[in-house]
Protein backbone atom coordinates (compact mmCIF):
# COMPACT_ATOMS: atom_id res chain seq x y z
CA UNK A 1 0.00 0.00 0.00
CA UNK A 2 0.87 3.52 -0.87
CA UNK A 3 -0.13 5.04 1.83
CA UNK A 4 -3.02 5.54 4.22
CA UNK A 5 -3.67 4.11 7.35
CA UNK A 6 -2.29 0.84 6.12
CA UNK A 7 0.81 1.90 4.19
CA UNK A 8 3.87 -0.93 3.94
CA UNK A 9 1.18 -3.58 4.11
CA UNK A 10 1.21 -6.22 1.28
CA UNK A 11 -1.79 -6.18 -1.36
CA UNK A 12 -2.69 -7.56 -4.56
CA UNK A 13 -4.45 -5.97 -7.77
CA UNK A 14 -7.35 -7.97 -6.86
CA UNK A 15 -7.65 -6.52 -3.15
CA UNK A 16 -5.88 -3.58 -2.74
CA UNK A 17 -8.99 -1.40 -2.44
CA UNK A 18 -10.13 -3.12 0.40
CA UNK A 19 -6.51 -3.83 2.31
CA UNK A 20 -4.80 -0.76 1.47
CA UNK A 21 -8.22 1.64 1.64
CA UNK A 22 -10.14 3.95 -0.68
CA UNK A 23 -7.97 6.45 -3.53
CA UNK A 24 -4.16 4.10 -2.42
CA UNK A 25 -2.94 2.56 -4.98
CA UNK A 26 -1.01 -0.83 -4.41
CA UNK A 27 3.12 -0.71 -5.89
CA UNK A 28 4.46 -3.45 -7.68
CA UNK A 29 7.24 -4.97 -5.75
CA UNK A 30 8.13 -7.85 -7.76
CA UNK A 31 11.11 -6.74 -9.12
CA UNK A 32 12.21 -7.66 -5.55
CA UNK A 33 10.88 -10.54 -4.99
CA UNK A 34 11.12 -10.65 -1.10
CA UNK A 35 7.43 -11.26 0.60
CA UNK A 36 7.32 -13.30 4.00
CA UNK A 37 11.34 -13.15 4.93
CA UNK A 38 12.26 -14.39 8.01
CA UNK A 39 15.96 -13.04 7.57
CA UNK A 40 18.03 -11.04 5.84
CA UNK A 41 21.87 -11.34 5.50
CA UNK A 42 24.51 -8.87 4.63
CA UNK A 43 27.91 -10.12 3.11
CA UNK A 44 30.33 -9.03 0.77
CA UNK A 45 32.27 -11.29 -1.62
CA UNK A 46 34.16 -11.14 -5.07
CA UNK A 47 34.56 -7.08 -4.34
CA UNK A 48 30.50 -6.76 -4.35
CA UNK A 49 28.00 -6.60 -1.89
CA UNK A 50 25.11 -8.80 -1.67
CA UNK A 51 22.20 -9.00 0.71
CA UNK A 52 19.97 -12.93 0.62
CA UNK A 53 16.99 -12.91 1.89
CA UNK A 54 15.14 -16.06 3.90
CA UNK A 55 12.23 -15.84 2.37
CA UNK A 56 9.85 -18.62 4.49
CA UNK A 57 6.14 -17.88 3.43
CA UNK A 58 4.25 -16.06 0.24
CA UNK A 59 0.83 -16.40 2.34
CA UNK A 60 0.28 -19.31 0.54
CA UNK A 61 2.89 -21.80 1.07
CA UNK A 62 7.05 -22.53 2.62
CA UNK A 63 7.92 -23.91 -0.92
CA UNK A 64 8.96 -20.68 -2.16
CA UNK A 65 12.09 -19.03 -3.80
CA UNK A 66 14.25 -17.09 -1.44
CA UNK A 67 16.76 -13.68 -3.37
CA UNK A 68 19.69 -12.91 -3.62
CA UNK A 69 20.08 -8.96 -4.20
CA UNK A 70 23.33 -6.67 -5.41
CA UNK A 71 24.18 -3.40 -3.34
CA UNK A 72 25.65 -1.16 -5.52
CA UNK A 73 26.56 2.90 -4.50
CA UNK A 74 23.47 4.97 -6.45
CA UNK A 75 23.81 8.22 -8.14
CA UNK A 76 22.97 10.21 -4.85
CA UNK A 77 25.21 7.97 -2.80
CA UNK A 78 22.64 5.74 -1.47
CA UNK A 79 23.18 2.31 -2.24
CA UNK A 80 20.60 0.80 -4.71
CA UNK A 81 19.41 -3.16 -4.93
CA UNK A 82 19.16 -5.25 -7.97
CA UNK A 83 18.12 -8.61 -8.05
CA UNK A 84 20.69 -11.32 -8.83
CA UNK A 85 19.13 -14.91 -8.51
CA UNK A 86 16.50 -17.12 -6.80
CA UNK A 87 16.83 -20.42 -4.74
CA UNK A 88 13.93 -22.86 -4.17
CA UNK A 89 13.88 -23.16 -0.08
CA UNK A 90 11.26 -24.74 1.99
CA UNK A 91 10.42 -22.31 5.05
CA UNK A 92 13.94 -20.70 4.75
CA UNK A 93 14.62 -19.30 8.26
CA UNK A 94 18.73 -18.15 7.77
CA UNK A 95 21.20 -17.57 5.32
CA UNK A 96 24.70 -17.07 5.84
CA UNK A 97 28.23 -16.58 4.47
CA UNK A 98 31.25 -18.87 4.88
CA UNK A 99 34.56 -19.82 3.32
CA UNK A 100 36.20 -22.99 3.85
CA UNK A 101 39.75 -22.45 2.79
CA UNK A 102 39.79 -20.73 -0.21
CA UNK A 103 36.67 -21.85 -1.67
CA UNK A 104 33.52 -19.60 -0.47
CA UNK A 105 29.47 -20.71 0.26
CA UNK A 106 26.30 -19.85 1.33
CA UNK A 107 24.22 -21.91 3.60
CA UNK A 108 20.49 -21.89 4.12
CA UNK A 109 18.55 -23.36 7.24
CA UNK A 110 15.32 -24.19 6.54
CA UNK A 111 12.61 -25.14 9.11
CA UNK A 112 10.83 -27.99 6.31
CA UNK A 113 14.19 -28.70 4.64
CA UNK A 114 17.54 -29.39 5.25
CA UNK A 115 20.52 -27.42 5.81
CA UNK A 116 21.94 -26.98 2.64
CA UNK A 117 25.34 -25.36 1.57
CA UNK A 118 26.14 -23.78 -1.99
CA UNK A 119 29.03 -22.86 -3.30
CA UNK A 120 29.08 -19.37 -4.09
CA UNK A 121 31.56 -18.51 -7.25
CA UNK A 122 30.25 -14.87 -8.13
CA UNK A 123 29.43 -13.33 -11.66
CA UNK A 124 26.05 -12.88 -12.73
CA UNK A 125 25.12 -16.16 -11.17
CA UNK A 126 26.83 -16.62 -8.16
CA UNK A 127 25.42 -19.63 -6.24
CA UNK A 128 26.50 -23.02 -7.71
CA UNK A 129 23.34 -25.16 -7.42
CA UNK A 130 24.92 -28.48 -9.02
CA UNK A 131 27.86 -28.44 -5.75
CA UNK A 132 26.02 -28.56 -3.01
CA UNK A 133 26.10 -30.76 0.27
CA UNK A 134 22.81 -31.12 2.18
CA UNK A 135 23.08 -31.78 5.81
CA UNK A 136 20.33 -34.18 7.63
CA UNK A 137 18.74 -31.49 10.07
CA UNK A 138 15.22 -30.55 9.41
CA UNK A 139 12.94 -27.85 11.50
CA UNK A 140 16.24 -25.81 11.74
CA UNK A 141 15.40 -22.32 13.09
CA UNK A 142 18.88 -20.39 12.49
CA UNK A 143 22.66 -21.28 12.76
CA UNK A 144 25.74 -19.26 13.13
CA UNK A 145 29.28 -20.02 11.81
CA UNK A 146 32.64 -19.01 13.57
CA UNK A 147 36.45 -20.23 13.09
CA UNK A 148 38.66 -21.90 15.77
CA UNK A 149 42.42 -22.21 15.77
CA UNK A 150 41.51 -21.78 11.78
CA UNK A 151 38.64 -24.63 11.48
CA UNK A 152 35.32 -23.61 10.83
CA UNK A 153 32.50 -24.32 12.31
CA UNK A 154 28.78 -24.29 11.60
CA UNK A 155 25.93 -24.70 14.83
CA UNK A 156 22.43 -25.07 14.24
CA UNK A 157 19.62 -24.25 16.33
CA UNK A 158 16.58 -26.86 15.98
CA UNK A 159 13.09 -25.46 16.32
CA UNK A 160 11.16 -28.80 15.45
CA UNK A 161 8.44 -29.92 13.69
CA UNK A 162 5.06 -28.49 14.90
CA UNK A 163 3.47 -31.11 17.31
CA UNK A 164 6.74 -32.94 17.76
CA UNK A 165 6.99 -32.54 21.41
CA UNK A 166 10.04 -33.16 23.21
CA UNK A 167 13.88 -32.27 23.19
CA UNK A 168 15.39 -31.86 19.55
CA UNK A 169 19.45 -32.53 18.74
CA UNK A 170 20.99 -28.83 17.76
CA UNK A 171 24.24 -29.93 16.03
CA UNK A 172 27.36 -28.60 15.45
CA UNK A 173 29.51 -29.18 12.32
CA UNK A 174 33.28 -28.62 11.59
CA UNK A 175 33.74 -27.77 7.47
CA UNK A 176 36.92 -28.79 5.90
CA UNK A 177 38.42 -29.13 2.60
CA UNK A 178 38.49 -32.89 1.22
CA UNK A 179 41.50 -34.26 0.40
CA UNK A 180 40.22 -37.84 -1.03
CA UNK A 181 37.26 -40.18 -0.02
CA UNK A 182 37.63 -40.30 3.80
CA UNK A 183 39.56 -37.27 5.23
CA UNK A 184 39.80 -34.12 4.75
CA UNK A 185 41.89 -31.12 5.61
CA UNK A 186 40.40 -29.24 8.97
CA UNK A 187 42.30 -25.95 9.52
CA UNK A 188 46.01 -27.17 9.67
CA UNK A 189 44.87 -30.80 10.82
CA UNK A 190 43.94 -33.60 8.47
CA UNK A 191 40.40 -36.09 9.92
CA UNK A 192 37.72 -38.08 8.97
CA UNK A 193 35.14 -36.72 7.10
CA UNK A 194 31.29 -37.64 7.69
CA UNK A 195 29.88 -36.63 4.00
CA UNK A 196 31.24 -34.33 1.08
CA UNK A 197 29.66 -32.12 -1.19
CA UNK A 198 28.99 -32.91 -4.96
CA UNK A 199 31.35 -31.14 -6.67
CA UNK A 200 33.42 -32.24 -3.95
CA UNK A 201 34.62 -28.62 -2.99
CA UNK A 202 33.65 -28.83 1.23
CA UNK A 203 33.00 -31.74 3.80
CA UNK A 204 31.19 -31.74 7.17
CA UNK A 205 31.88 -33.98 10.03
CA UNK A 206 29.19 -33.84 12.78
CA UNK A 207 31.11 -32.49 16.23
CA UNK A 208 28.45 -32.71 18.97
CA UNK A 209 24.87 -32.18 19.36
CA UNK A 210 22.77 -30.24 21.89
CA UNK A 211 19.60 -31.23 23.60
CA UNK A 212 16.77 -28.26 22.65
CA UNK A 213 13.84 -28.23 23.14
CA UNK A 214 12.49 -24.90 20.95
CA UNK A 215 15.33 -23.43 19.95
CA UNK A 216 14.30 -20.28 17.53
CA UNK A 217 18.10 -18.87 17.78
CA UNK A 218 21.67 -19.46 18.59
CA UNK A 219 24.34 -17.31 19.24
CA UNK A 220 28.32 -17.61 19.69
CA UNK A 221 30.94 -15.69 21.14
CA UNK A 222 34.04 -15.11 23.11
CA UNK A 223 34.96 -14.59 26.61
CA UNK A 224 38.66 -14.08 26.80
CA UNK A 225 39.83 -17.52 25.66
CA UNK A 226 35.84 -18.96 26.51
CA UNK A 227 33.92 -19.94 23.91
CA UNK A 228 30.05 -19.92 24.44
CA UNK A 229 27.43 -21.68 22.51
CA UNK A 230 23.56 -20.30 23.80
CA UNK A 231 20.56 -21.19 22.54
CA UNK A 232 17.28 -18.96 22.38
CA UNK A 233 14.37 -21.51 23.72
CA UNK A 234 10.88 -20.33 22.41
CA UNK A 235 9.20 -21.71 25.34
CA UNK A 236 7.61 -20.40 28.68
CA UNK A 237 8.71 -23.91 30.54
CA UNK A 238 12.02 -24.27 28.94
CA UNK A 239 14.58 -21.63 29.51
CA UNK A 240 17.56 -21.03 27.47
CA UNK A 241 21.00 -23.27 28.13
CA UNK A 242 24.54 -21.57 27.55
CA UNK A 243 27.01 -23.72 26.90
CA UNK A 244 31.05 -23.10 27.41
CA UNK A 245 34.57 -24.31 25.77
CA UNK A 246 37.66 -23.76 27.43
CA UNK A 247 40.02 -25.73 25.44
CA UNK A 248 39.86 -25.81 21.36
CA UNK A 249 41.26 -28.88 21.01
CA UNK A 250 39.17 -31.20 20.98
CA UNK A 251 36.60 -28.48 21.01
CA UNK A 252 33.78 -29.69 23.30
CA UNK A 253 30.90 -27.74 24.85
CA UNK A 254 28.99 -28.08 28.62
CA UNK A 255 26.71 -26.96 29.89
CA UNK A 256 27.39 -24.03 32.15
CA UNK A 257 24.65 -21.59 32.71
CA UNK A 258 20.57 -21.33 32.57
CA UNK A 259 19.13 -18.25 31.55
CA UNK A 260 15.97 -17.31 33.12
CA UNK A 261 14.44 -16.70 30.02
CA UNK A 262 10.72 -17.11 28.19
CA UNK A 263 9.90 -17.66 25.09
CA UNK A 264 13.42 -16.14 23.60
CA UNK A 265 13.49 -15.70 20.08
CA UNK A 266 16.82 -13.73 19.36
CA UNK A 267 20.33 -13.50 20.91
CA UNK A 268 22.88 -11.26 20.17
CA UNK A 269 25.99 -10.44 21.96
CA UNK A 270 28.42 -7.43 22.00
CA UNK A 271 31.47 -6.37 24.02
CA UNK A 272 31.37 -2.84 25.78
CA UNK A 273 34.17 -3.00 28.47
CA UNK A 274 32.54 -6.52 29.42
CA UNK A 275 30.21 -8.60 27.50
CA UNK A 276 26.57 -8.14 27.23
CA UNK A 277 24.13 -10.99 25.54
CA UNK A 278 20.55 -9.16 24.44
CA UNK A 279 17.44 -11.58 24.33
CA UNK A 280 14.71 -10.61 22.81
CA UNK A 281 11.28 -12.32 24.29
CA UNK A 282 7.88 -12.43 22.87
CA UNK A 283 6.63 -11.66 26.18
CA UNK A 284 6.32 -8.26 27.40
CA UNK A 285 9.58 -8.16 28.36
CA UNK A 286 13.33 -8.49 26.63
CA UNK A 287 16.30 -8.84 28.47
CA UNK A 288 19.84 -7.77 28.59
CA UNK A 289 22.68 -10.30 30.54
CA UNK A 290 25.80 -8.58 31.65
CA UNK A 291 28.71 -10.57 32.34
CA UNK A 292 30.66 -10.26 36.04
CA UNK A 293 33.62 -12.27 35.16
CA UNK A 294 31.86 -15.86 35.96
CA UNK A 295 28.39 -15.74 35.34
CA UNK A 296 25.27 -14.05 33.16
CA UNK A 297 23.93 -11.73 35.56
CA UNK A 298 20.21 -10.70 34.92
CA UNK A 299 18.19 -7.37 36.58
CA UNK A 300 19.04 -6.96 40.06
CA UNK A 301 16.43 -7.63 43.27
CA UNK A 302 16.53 -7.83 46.41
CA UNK A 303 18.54 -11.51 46.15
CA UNK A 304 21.34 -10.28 44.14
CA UNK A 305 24.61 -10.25 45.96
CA UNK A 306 26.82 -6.98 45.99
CA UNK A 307 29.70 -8.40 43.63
CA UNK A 308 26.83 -8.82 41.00
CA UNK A 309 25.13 -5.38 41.84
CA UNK A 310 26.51 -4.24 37.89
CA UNK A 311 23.61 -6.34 36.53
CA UNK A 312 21.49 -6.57 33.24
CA UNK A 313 18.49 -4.56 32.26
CA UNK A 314 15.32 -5.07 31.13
CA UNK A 315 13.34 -3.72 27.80
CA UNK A 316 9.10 -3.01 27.54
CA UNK A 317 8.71 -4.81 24.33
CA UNK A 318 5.57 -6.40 22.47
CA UNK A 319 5.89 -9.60 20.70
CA UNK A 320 9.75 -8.97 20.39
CA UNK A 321 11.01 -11.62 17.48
CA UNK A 322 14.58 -10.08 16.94
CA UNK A 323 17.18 -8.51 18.56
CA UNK A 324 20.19 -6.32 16.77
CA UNK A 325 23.17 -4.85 18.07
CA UNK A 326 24.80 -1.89 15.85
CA UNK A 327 27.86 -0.29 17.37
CA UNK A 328 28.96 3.33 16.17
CA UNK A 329 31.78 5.47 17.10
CA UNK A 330 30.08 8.80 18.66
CA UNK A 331 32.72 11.82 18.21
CA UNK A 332 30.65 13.63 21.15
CA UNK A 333 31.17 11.44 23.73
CA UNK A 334 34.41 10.25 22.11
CA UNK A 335 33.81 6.03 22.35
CA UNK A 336 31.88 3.15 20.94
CA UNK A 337 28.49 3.51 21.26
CA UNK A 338 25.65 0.42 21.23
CA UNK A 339 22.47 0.67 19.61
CA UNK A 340 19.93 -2.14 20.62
CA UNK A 341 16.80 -2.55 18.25
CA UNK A 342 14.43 -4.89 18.73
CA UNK A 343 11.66 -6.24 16.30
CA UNK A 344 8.29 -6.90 16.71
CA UNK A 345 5.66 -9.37 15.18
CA UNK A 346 2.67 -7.27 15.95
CA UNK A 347 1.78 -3.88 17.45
CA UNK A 348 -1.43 -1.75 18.07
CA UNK A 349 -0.76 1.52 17.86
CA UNK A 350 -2.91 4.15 19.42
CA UNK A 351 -5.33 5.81 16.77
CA UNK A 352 -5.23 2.27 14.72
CA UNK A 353 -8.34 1.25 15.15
CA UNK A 354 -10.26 4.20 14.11
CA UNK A 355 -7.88 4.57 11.44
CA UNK A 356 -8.96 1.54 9.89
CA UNK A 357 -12.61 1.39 10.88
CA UNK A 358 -12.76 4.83 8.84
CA UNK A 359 -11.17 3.57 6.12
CA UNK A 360 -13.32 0.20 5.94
CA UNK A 361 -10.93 -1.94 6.61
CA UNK A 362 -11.14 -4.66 9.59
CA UNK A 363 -11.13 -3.48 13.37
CA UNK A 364 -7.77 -4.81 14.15
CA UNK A 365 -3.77 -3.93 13.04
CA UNK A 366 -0.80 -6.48 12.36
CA UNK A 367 1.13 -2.91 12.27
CA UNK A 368 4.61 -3.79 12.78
CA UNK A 369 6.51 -1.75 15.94
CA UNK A 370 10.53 -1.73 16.75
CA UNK A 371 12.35 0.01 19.10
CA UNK A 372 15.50 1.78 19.20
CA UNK A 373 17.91 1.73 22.53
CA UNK A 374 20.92 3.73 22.87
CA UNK A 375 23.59 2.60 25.32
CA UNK A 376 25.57 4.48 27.63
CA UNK A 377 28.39 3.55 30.00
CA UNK A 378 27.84 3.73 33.57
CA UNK A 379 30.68 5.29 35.67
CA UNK A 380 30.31 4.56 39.13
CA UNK A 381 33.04 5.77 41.71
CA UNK A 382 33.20 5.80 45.48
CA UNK A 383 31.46 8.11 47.91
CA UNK A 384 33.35 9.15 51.52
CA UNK A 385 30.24 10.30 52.59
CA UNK A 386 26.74 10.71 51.68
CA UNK A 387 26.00 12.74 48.43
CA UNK A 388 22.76 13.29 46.02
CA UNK A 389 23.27 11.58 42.70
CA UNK A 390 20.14 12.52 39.98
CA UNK A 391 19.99 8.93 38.47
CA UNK A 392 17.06 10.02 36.02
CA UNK A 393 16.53 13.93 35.10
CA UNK A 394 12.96 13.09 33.71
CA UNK A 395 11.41 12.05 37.36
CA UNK A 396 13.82 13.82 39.33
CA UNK A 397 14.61 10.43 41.80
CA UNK A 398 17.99 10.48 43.52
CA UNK A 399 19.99 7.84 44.86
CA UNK A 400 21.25 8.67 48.38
């Protein structure tokens, strides 16, 4: 639509008068060929920049195409998108970019298919269809892929079929470069290899698995010389599991925290003087974890012990189904500065429902809301005696 009350929304020739409202026209958006992504992924490769999208439902069916798109600098400076190629995915949920040696690929999780990896080889048709190497996950939610001691690695977070009930396996692969039928080279170590591609250009060997039991994200990063593994659980009776690796090799990952969390559905985690990990919940509430040098520590209460008074924080959000960290230098305050956004799947705004009722449309919105955060650094110092500190100008409440 347009505009009007309903503008953004998706319509059709056939019912844009009655979606969009009277005298808005409906734009053709074909040319882009995005409509029900779950995800979209920035990389750049070959000296371009691309941006694939997880396309997971047309409002009429998972079996759908999902696009790859070419960012290239406009006349004005902007950047401008032009569509490169389509994949047939079923329910794609994540894309993302890898290289294994010197050979690069794109990887697609897919909630009723498998994980499948592509080679990617550029020009005007960059993702090799006929090498590709499927793995045997299905109801995959999202993955993430990171590098240790130069092997990579690919973890998968397992959402499950609908009505499935019970824990799911989340598995973690190590990619490596095949050498002949049964090994392959893994960083600067030569191992077994479980399966290999069909041009034969990347193998997979299955590392561990992880009991889930809704896992709709997953999220890795570094403590020092820590590695952590958590997994967002989309449940309100499971909460989320973070797991923790302190030797590389072998790499293997325990258990080592439980996040009070409920019905997660993003994790993302960022380093500002410590390390932070932002859920986002489809509850009223998100969360934000700080790290006190052992442990996740959540919003303080009256339990919380005085070592791990420098807690988290938590966010008013409305059905919040993503979380994204962007850090930017500010010249002002002369440092790194976080901004936390977070994504919602629904949102009545005030007004909406007179909008629409006016415009003969239905009674109710699927209006999408996000919010923007902006962080700021804390300095806390010592007091010899007592002294009024304005913690909030907008109220006016001190801290004595």
């Amino acid at each position: 639509c347009d505009g009007g009350p309903r503008a953004g929304a998706f319509c059709t020739a056939a019912n844009y008068q009655t979606v969009c409202g009277p005298s808005v026209t409906c734009s053709n958006a074909n040319a882009f060929k995005i409509l029900g992504a779950a995800h979209a992924a920035y990389f750049r490769a070959f000296g371009e920049d691309y941006v694939m999208f997880a396309n997971f439902w047309d409002g009429a069916t998972s079996d759908v195409q999902s696009t790859l798109m070419r960012l290239q600098p406009g006349s004005g400076g902007e950047y401008e998108a032009s569509f490169v190629q389509e994949i047939p995915t079923q329910g794609a949920r994540r894309w993302v970019y890898l290289e294994v040696g010197p050979v690069s690929f794109v990887a697609v999780a897919q909630f009723r298919g498998k994980v499948i990896l592509y080679r990617f080889i550029g020009g005007h048709a960059p993702i090799a269809s006929v090498d590709t190497l499927e793995l045997d996950v299905t109801g995959s939610s999202s993955m993430k892929t990171f590098q240790v001691s130069g092997v990579v690695y690919l973890v998968v977070s397992v959402f499950g079929e609908p009505g499935s009930g019970g824990s799911k396996m989340s598995p973690l692969y190590k990619l490596g470069t095949p050498i002949n039928a049964t090994h392959s080279q893994f960083g600067s170590s030569v191992g077994l290899h479980d399966q290999v591609s069909l041009g034969g250009s990347v193998s997979a060997t299955l590392v561990q698995t992880f009991p889930t039991i809704a896992a709709n994200d997953v999220e890795h990063f570094l403590v020092g010389s820590r590695l952590f593994i958590a997994f967002a659980e989309y449940s309100s009776s499971a909460q989320s599991v973070l797991y923790m690796s302190e030797d590389s090799n072998p790499l293997e990952f325990s258990p080592t925290q439980i996040l009070p969390t409920s019905d997660a559905t993003s994790m993302k985690a960022f380093n500002l003087g410590t390390v932070y990990l932002a859920v986002s919940q489809a509850g009223p509430l998100s969360v934000l974890y700080r790290w006190n040098g052992t442990t996740f520590v959540g919003v303080n209460d009256v339990a919380t012990r005085s070592e791990n008074a420098a807690g988290g924080q938590e966010f008013a959000s409305e059905t919040a189904q993503a979380v994204v960290v962007i850090e930017q230098y500010d010249p002002t305050a002369g440092e790194i500065v976080p901004y936390l956004i977070l994504s919602s799947f629904r949102g009545n705004l005030p007004g909406d429902t007179a909008e629409l009722v006016a415009a003969g449309v239905a009674s109710t919105t699927q209006r999408l809301a996000g919010e923007l955060f902006r962080g700021r650094r804390e300095r806390v110092v010592g007091m010899r005696r007592p002294v009024a500190v304005q913690i909030n100008p907008i109220d006016g409440r001190f801290l004595f």
